[in-house]
N, C-alpha and C. Protein backbone atom coordinates (compact mmCIF):
# COMPACT_ATOMS: atom_id res chain seq x y z
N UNK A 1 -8.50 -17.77 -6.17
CA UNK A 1 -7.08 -17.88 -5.91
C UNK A 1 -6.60 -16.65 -5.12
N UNK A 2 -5.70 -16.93 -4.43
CA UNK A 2 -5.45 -15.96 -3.40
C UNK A 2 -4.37 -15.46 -3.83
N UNK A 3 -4.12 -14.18 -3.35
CA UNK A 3 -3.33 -12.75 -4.44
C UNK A 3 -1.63 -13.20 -3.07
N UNK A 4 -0.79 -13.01 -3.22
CA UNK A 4 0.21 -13.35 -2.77
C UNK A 4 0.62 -11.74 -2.73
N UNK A 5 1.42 -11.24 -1.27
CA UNK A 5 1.81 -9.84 -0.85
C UNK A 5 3.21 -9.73 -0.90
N UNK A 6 4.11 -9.38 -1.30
CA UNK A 6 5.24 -9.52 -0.84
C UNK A 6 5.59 -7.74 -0.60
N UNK A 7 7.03 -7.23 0.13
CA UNK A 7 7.78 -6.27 0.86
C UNK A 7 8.37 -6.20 0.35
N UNK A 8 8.60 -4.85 -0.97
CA UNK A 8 10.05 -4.65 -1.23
C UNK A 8 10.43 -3.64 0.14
N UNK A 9 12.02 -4.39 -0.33
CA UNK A 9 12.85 -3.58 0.97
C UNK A 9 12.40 -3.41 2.18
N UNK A 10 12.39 -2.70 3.40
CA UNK A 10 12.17 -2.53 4.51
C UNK A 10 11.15 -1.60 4.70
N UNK A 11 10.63 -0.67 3.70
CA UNK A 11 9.95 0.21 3.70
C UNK A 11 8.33 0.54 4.44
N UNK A 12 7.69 -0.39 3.88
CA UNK A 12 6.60 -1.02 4.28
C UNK A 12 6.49 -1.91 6.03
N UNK A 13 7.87 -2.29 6.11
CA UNK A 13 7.99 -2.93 7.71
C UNK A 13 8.02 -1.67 8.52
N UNK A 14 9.00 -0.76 8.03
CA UNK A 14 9.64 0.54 8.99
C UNK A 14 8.21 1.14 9.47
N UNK A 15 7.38 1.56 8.14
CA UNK A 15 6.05 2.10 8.39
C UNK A 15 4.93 1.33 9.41
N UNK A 16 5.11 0.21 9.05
CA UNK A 16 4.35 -0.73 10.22
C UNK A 16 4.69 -0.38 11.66
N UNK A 17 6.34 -0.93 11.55
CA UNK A 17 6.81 -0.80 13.11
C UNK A 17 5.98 0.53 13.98
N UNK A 18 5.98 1.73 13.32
CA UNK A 18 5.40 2.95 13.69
C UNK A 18 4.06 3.02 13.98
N UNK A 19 3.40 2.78 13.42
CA UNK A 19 2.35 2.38 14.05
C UNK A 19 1.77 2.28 15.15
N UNK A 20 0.64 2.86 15.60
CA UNK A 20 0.15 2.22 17.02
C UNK A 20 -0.36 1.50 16.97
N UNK A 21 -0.21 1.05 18.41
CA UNK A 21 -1.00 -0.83 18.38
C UNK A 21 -1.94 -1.06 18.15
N UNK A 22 -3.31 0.19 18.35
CA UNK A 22 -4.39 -0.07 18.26
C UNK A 22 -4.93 0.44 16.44
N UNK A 23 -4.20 1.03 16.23
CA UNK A 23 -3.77 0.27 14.27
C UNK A 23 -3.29 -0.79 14.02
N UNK A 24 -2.30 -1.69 14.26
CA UNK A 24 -1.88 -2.70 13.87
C UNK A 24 -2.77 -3.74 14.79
N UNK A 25 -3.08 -3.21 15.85
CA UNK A 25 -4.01 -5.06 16.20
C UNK A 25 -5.79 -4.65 16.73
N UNK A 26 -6.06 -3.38 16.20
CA UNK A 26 -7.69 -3.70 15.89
C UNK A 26 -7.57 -4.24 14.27
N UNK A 27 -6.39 -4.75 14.35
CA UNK A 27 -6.56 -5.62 12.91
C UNK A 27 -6.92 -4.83 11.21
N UNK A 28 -6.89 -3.33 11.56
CA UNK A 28 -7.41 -2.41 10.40
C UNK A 28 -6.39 -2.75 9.53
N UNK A 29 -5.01 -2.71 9.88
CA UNK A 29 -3.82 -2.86 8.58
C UNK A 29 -3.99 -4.24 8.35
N UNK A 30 -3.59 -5.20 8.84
CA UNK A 30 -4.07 -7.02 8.66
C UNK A 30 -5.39 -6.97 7.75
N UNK A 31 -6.60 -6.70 8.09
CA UNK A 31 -7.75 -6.54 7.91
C UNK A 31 -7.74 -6.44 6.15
N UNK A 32 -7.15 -5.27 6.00
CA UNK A 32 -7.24 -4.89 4.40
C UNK A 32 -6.18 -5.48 3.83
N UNK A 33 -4.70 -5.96 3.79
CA UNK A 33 -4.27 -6.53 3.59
C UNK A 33 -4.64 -7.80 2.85
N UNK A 34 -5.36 -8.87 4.04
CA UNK A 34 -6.19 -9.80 3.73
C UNK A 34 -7.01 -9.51 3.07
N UNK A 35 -8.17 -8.61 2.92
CA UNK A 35 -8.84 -8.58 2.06
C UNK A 35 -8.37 -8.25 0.56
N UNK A 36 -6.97 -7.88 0.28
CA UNK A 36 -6.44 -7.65 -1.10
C UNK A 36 -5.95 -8.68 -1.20
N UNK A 37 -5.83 -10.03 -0.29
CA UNK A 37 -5.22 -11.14 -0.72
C UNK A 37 -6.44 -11.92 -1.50
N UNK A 38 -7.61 -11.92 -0.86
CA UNK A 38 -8.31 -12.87 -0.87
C UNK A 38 -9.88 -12.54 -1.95
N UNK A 39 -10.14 -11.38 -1.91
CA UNK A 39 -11.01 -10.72 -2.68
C UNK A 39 -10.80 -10.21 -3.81
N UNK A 40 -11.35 -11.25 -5.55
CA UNK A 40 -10.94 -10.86 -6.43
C UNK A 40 -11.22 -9.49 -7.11
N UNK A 41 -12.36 -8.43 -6.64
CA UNK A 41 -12.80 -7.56 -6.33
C UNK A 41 -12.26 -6.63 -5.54
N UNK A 42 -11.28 -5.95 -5.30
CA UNK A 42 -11.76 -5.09 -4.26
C UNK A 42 -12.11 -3.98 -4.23
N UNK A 43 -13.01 -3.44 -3.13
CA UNK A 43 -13.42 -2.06 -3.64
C UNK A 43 -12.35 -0.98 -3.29
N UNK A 44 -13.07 -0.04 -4.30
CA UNK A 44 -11.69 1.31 -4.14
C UNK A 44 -11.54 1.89 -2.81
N UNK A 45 -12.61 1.31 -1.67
CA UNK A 45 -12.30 2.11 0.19
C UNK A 45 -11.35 1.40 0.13
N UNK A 46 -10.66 0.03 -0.08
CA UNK A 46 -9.45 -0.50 0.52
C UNK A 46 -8.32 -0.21 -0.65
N UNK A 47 -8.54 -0.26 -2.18
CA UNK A 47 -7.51 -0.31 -3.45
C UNK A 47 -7.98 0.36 -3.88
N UNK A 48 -7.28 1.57 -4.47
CA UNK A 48 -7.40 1.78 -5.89
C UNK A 48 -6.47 2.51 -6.26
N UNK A 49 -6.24 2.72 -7.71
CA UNK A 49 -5.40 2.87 -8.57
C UNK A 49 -4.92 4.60 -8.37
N UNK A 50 -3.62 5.04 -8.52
CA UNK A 50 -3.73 6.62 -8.46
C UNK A 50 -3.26 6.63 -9.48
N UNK A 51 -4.73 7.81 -10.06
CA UNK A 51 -4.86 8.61 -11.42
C UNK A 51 -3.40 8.90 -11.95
N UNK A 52 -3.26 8.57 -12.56
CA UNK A 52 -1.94 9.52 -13.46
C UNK A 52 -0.45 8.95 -13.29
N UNK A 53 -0.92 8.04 -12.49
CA UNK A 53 0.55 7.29 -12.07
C UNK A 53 0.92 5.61 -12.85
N UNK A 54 0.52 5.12 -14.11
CA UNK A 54 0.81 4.04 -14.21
C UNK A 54 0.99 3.14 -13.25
N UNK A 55 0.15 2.28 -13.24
CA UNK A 55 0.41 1.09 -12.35
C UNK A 55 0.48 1.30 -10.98
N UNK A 56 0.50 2.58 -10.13
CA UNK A 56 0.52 2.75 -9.03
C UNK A 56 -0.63 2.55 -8.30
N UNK A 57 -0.78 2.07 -7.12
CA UNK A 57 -2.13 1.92 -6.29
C UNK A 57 -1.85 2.55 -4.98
N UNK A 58 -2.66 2.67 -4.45
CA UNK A 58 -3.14 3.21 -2.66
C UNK A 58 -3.68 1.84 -2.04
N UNK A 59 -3.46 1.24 -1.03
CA UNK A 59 -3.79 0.72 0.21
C UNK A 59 -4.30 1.93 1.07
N UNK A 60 -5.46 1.33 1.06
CA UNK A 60 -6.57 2.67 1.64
C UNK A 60 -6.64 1.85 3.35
N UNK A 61 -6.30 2.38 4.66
CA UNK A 61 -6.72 2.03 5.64
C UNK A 61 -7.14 3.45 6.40
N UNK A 62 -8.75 3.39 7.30
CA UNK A 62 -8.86 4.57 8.18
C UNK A 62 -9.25 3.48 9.33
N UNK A 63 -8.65 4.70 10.80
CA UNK A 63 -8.82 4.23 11.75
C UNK A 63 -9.08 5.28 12.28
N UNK A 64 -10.33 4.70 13.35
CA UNK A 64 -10.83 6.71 13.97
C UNK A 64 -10.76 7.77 13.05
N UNK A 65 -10.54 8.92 13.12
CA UNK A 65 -9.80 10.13 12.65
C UNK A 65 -8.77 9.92 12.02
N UNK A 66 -7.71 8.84 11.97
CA UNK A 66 -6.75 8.83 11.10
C UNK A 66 -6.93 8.10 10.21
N UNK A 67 -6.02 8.54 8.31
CA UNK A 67 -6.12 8.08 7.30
C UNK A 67 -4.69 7.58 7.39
N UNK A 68 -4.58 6.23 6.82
CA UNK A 68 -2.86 5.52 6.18
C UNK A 68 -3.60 5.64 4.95
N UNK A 69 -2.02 6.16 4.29
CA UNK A 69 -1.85 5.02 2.88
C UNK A 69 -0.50 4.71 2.78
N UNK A 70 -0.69 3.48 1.75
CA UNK A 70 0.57 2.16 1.09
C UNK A 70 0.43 2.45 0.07
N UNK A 71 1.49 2.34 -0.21
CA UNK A 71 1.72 2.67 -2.26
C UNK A 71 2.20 0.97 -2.41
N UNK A 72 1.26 0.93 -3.99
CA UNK A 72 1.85 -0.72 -4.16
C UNK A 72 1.48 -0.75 -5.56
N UNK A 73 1.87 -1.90 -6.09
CA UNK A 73 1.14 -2.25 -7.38
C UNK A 73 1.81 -3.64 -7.73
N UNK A 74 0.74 -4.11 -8.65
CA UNK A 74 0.80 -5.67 -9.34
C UNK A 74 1.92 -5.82 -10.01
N UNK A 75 2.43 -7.49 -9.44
CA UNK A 75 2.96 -7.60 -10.66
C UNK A 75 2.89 -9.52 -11.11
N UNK A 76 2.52 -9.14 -12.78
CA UNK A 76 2.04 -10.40 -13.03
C UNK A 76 0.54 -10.66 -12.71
N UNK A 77 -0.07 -9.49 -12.28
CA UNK A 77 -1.75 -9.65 -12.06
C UNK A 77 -1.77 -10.37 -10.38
N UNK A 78 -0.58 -10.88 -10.21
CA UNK A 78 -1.72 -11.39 -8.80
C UNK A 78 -1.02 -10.66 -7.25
N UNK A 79 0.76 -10.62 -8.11
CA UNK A 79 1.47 -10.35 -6.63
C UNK A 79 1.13 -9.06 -6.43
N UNK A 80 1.18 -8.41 -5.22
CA UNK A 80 0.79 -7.19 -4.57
C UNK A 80 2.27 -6.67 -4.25
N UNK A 81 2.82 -5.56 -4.41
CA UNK A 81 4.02 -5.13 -3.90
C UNK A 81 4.14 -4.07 -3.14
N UNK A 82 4.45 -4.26 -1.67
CA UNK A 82 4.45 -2.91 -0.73
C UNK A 82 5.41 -1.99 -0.84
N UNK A 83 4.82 -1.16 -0.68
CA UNK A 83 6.15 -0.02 -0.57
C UNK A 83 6.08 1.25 0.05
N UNK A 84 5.91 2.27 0.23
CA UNK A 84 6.35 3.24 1.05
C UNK A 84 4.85 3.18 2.20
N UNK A 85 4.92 3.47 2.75
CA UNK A 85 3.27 4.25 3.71
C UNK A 85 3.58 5.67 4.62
N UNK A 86 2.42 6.00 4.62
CA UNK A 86 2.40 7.28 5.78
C UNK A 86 0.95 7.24 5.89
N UNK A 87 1.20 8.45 7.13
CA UNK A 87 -0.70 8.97 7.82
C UNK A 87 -0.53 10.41 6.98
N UNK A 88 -2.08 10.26 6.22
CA UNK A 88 -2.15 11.25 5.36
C UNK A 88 -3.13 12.45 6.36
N UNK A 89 -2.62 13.56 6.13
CA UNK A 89 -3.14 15.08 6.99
C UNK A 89 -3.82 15.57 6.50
N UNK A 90 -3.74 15.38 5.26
CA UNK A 90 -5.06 16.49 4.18
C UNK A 90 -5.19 15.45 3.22
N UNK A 91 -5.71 16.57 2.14
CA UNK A 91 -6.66 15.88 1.35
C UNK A 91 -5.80 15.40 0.45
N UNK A 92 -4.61 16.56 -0.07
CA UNK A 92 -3.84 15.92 -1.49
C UNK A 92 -2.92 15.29 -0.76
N UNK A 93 -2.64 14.20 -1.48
CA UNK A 93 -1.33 13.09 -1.02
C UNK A 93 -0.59 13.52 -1.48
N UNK A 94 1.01 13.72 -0.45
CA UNK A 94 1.86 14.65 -0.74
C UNK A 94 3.20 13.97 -1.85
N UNK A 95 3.26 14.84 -2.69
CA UNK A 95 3.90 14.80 -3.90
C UNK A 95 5.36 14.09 -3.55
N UNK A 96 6.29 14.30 -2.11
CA UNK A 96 7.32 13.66 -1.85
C UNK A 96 6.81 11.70 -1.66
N UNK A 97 5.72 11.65 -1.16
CA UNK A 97 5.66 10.37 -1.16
C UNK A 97 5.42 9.19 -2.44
N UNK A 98 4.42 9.76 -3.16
CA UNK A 98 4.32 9.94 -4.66
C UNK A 98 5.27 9.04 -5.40
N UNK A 99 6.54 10.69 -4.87
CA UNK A 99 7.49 10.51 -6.36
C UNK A 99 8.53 9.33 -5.32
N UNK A 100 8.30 8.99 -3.66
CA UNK A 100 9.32 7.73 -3.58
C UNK A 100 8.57 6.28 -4.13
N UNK A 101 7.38 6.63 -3.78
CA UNK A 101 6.71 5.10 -4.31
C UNK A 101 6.98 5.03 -5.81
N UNK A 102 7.14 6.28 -7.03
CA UNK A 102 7.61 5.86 -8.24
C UNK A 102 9.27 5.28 -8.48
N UNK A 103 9.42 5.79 -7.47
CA UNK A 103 10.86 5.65 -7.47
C UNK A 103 11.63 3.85 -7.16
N UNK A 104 10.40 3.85 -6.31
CA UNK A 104 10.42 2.31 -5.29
C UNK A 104 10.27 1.06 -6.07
N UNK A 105 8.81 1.78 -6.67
CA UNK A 105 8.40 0.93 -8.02
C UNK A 105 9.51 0.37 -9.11
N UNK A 106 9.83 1.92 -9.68
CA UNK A 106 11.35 1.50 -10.68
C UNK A 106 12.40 0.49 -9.99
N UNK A 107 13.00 0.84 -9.19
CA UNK A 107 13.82 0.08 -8.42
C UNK A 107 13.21 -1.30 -8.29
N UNK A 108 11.68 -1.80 -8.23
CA UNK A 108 11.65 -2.95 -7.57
C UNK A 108 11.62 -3.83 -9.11
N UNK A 109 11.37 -3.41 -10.09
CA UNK A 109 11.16 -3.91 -11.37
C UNK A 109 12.38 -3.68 -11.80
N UNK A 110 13.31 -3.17 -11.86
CA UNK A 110 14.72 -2.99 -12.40
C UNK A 110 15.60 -4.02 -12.12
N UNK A 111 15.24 -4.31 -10.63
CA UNK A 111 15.71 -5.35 -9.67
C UNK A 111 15.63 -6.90 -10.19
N UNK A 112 14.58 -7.06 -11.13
CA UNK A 112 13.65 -8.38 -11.62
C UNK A 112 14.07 -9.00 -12.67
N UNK A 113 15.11 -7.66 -13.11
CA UNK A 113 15.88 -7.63 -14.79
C UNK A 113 17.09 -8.61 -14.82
């Protein structure tokens, strides 16, 4: 069964729009996307969970030299929920993005109430 994606808010579009083309149509963002739709598995290069954050995940995409990540997480086990992205520079993922994807999160589940 195939995992259903949805966009809270604009967040996840804004980050797209930015993008260069040859990120968005060598198909690397599409690419993993789909594969979190469709693969009941996925491995931690495209998902996985960040330590210490309840329920929070990474959308892992590299292209060339550059790293993205998407902050997202389940809800109900299958839906996928987007929310903030950036191109990460170093190694630690920076604590402002973090605390908007917790923030994004609350808001998108508060919203549901």
């Amino acid at each position: 069964m195939a995992r259903q994606i949805i966009f809270y808010g604009d967040y996840f579009i804004d980050f797209y729009k930015d993008l260069g083309d040859k990120v968005k149509d060598k198909v690397k963002v599409k690419y993993v996307l789909e594969l979190i739709k469709q693969v009941d598995r996925v491995p931690e290069k495209f998902l996985a969970p960040m330590s210490g954050y309840d329920g929070l995940f990474e959308v892992r995409v590299e292209y060339q030299s550059n790293i993205y990540r998407i902050f997202c997480c389940f809800d109900q086990g299958q839906l996928v929920v987007l929310f903030n992205g950036f191109q990460k520079k170093t190694q630690k993922t920076p604590k402002d993005e973090i605390d908007r994807a917790i923030r994004l999160k609350e808001e998108y589940f508060n919203s549901k109430k």
